[in-house]
Protein backbone atom coordinates (compact mmCIF):
# COMPACT_ATOMS: atom_id res chain seq x y z
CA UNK A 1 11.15 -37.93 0.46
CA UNK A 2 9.94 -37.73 4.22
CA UNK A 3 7.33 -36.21 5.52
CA UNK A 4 8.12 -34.13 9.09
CA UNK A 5 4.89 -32.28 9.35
CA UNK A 6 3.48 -34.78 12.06
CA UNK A 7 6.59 -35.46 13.75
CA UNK A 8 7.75 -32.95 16.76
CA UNK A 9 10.99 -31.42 16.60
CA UNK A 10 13.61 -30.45 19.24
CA UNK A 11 13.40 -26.97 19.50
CA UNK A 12 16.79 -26.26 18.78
CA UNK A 13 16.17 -27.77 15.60
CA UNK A 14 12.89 -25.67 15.69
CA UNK A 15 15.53 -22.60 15.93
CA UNK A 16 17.66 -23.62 13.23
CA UNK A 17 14.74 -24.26 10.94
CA UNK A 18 13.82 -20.50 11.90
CA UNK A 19 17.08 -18.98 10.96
CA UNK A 20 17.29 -21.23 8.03
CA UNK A 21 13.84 -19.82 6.85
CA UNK A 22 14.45 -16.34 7.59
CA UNK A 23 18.12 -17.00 5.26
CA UNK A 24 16.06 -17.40 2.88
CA UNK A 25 13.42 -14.79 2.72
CA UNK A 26 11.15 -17.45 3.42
CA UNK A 27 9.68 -15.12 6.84
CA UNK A 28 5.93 -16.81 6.58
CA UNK A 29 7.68 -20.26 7.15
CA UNK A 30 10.42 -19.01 9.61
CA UNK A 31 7.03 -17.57 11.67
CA UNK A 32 5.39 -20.63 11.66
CA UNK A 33 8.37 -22.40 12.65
CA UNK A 34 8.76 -19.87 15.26
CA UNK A 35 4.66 -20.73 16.62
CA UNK A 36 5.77 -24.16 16.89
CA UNK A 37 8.60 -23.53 18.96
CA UNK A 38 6.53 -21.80 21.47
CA UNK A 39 3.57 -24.33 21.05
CA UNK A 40 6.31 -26.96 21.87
CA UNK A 41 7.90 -25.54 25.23
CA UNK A 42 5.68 -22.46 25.90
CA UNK A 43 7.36 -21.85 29.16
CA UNK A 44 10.78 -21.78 27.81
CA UNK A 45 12.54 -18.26 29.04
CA UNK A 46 15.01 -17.91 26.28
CA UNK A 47 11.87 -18.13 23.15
CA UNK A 48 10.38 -14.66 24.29
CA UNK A 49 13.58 -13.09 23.38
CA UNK A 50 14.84 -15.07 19.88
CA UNK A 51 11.08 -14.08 19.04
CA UNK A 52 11.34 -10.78 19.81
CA UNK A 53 14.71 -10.48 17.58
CA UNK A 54 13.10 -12.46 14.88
CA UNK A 55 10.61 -9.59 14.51
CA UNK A 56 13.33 -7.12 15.15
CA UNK A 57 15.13 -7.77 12.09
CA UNK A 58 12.09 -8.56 9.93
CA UNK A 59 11.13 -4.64 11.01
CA UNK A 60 14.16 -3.60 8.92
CA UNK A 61 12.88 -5.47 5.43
CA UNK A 62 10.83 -3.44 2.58
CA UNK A 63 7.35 -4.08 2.20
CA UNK A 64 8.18 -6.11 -1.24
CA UNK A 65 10.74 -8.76 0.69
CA UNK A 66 8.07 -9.31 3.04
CA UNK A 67 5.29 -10.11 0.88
CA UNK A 68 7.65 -11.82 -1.46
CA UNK A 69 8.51 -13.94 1.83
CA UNK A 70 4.44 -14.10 2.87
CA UNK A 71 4.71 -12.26 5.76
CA UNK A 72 3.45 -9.00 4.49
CA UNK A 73 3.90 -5.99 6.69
CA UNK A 74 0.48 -5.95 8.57
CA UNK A 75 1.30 -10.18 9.91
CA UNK A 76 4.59 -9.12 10.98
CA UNK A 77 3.41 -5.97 13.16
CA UNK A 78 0.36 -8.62 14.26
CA UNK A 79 2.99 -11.40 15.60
């Protein structure tokens, strides 16, 4: 198995890895994927908008698929 954590990723890898995430409840990782996108190309017009979406559609989850996903409720109204 490899080991990606050190390597940078293209961000539209970085986006697919956040849609992947978020696919599968897994909304603490699809955040974090999401921080490294805008860590990566901070400037990048299109990331203010795919983040604001992100958190859009997380809005809509219960409070139990959120924590089950480890983004509970107060994190996602924080990001």
């Amino acid at each position: 198995m490899t080991c990606l954590e050190n390597s940078v990723l293209p961000l539209k890898t970085l986006a697919l890895l956040v849609q992947h995430y978020e696919r599968l409840g897994e909304f603490g990782k699809a955040e974090d994927a999401l921080f490294t996108m805008i860590e990566t190309e901070p400037k990048h017009s299109g990331l203010l908008d795919f983040g604001i979406a992100f958190y859009h559609r997380l809005q809509t989850k219960s409070d139990a698929s959120l924590i089950t996903g480890n983004l509970p409720r107060s994190e996602l109204e924080a990001g």
